[in-house]
Protein backbone atom coordinates (compact mmCIF):
# COMPACT_ATOMS: atom_id res chain seq x y z
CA UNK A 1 -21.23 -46.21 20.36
CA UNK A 2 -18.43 -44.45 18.35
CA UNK A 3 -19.74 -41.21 19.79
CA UNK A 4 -18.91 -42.52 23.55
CA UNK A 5 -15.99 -43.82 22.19
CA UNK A 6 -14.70 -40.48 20.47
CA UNK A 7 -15.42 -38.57 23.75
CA UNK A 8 -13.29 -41.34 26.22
CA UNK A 9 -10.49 -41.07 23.53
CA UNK A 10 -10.39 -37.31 23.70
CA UNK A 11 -11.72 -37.03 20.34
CA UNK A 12 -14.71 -34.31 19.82
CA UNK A 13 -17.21 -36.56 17.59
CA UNK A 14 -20.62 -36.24 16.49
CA UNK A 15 -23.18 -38.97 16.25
CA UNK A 16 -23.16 -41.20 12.53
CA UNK A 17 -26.63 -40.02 12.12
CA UNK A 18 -25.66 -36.20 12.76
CA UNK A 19 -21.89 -36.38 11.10
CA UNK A 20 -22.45 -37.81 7.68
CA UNK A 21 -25.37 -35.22 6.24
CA UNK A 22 -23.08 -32.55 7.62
CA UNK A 23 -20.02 -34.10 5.72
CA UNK A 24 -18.29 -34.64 8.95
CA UNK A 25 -16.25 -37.51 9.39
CA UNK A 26 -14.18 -38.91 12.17
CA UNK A 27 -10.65 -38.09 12.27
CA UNK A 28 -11.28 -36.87 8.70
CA UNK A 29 -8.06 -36.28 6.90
CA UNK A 30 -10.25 -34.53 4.75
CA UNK A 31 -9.87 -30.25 5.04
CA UNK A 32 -12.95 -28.67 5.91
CA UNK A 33 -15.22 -26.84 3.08
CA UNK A 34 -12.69 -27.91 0.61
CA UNK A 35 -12.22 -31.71 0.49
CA UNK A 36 -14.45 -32.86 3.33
CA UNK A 37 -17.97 -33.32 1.50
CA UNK A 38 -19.88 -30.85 2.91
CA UNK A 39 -20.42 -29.16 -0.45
CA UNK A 40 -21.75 -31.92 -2.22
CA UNK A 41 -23.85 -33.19 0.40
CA UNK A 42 -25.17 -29.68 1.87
CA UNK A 43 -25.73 -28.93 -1.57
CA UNK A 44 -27.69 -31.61 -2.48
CA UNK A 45 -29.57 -31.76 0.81
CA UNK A 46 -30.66 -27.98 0.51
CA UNK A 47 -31.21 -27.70 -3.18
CA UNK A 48 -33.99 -30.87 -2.52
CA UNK A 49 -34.95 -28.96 0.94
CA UNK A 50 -35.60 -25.29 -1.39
CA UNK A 51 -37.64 -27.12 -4.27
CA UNK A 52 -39.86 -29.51 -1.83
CA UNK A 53 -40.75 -26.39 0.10
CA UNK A 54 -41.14 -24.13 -2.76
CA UNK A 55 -43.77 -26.74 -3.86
CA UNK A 56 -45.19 -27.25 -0.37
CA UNK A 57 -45.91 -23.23 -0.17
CA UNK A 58 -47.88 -23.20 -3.60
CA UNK A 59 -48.95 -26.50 -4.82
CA UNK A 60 -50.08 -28.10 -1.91
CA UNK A 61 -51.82 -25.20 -0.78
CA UNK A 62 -53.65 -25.59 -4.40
CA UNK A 63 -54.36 -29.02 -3.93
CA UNK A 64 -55.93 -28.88 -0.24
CA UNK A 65 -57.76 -26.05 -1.59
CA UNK A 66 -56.44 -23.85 0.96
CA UNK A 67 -56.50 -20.64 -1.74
CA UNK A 68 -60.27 -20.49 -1.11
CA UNK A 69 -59.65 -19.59 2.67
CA UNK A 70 -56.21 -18.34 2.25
CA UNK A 71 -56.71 -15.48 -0.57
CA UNK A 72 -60.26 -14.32 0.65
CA UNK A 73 -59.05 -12.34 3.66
CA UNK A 74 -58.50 -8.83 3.91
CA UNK A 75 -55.45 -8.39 2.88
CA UNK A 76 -53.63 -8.38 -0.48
CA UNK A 77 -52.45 -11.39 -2.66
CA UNK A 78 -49.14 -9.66 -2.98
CA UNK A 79 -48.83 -9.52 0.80
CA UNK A 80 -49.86 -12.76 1.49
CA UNK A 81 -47.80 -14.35 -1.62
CA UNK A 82 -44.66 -12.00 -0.01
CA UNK A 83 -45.45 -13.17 3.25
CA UNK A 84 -44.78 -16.82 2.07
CA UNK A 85 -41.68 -16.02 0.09
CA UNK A 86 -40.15 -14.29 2.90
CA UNK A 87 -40.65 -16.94 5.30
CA UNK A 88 -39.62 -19.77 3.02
CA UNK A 89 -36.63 -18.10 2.18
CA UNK A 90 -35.73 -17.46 5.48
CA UNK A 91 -36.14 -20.91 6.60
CA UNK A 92 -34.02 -22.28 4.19
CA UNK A 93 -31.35 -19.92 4.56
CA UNK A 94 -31.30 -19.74 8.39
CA UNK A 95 -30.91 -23.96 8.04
CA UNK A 96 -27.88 -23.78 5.57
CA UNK A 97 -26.13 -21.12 7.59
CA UNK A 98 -26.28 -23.08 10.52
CA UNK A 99 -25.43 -26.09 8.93
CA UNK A 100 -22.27 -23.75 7.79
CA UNK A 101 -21.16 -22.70 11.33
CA UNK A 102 -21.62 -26.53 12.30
CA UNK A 103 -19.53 -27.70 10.34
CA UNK A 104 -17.13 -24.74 10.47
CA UNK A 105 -17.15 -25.48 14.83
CA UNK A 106 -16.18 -29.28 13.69
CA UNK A 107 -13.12 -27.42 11.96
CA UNK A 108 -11.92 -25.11 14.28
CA UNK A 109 -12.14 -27.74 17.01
CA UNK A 110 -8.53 -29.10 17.76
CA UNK A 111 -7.97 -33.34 16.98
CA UNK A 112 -10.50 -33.34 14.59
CA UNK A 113 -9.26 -33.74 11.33
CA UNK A 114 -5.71 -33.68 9.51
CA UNK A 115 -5.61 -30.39 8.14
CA UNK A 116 -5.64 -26.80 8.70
CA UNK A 117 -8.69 -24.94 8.95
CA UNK A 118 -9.42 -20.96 8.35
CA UNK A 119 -12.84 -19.69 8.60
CA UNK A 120 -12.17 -18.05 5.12
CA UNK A 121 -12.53 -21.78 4.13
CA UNK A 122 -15.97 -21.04 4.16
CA UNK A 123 -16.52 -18.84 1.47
CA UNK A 124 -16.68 -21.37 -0.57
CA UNK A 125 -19.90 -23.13 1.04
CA UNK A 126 -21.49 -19.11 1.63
CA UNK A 127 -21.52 -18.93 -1.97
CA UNK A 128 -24.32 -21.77 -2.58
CA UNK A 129 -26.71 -18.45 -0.63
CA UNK A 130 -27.37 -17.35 -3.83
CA UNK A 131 -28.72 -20.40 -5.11
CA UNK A 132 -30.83 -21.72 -3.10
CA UNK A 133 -33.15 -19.01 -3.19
CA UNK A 134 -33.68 -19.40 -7.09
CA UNK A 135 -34.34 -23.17 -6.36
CA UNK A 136 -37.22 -22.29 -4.14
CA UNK A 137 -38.73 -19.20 -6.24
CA UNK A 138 -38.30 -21.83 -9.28
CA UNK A 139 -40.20 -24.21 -7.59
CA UNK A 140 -43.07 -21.96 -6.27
CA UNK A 141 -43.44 -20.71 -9.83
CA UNK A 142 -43.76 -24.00 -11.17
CA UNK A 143 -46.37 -24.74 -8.58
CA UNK A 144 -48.31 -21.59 -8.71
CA UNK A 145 -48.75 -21.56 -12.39
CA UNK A 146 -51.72 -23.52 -13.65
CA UNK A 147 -49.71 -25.68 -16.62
CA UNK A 148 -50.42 -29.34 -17.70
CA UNK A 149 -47.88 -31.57 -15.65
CA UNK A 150 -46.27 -33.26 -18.76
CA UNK A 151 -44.07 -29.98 -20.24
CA UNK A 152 -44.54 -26.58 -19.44
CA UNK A 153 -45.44 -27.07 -15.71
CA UNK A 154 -41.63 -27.92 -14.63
CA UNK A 155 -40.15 -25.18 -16.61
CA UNK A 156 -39.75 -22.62 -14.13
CA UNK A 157 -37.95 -25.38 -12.25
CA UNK A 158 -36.04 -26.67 -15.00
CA UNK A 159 -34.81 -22.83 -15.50
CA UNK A 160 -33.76 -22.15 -12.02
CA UNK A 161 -31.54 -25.80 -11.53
CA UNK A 162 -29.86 -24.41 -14.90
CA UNK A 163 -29.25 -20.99 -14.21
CA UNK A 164 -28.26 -21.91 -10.50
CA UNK A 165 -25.79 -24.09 -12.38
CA UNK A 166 -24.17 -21.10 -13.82
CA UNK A 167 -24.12 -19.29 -10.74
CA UNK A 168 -22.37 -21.95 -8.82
CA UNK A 169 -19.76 -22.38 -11.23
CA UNK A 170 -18.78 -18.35 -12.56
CA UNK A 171 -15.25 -17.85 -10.88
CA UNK A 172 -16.29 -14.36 -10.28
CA UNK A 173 -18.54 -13.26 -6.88
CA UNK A 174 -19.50 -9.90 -8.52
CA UNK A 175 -20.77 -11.79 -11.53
CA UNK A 176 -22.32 -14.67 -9.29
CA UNK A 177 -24.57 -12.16 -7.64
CA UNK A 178 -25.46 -9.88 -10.57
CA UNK A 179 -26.61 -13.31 -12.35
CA UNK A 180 -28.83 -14.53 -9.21
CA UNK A 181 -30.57 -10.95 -9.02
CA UNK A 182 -31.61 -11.61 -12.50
CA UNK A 183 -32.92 -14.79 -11.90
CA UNK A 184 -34.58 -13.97 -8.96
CA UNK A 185 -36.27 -11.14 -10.67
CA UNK A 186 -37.28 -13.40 -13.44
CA UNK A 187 -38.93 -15.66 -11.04
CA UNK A 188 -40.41 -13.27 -9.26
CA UNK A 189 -42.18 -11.49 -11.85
CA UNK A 190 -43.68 -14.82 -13.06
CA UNK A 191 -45.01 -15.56 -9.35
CA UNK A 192 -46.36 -11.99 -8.82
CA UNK A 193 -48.15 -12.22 -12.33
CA UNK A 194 -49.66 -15.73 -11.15
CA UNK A 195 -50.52 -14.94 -7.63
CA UNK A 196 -52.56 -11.31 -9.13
CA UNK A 197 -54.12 -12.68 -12.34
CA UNK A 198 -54.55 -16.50 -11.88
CA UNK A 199 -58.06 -16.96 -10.99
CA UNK A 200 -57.91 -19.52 -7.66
């Protein structure tokens, strides 16, 4: 209903159930990127989107028992454990960057909101890229590796919502991305030492 409603009053609306996980509001007085709650909910929507599918790739496919199949074909763990990485990764980030333009369209739209709008508003929001990744390979790490569940298992996860912490918060880009390589090549190493020498 408000949706027909914004549209016969002029107004360029999205639907409640498309708006709100966007952080879009009507007639938000709210400037985009900055005050309007797309950080904090895109954030918290994508971090829990990262870790559910970094455990979907690895520990599901451990408790189906789909390693048997999976990791007896001819070709390579690495590749196939790559293969998985590079799709996951590009899944999530391909969803949060158009979750980004979204939201930046709502901006740049005219009768919107209250306040002015840049698209160098954005940089703000293209800065969560780096973490998101780290969530996922945190998450496949904790699923790959074959710990007890009470402990040891989460700690790969535990790491990469701390670290991602850091990188969210370091005023610096140049720092922010020489502290994500590191934790993606932490991770990394752990998943490619799992996926060759674990015994599925």
């Amino acid at each position: 209903m408000a949706w027909a409603v914004g549209f016969v009053s002029g107004y360029r609306v999205l639907p409640n159930w498309i708006a709100y996980p966007l952080g879009i509001y009507e007639q938000s007085r709210n400037i985009p990127f900055i005050a309007s709650g797309f950080g904090y909910l895109s954030t918290i929507c994508m971090g829990a989107l990262a870790i559910s599918l970094g455990f979907k790739q690895s520990l599901w496919e451990d408790l189906r028992g789909t390693y048997y199949f999976l990791l007896h074909r001819p070709i390579s763990r690495r590749k196939i454990f790559a293969t998985k990485i590079a799709v996951g990764i590009s899944a999530i980030l391909a969803i949060y960057a158009i979750a980004i333009l979204v939201h930046g369209w709502w901006g740049a739209t005219p009768a919107t909101h209250g306040g002015p709008f840049e698209w160098s508003m954005s940089l703000v929001a293209w800065r969560y890229v780096l973490v998101f990744p780290l969530l996922y390979l945190g998450a496949f790490l904790s699923g790959l590796r074959p710990a007890l569940w009470y402990g040891t298992r989460f700690a790969p996860l535990l790491a990469a919502i701390l670290w991602s912490v850091f990188i969210a918060n370091v005023p610096f880009w140049s720092v922010a991305v020489v502290m994500a390589i590191v934790g993606y090549g932490f991770t990394l190493a752990g998943i490619i030492y799992f996926a060759t020498e674990r015994d599925f």
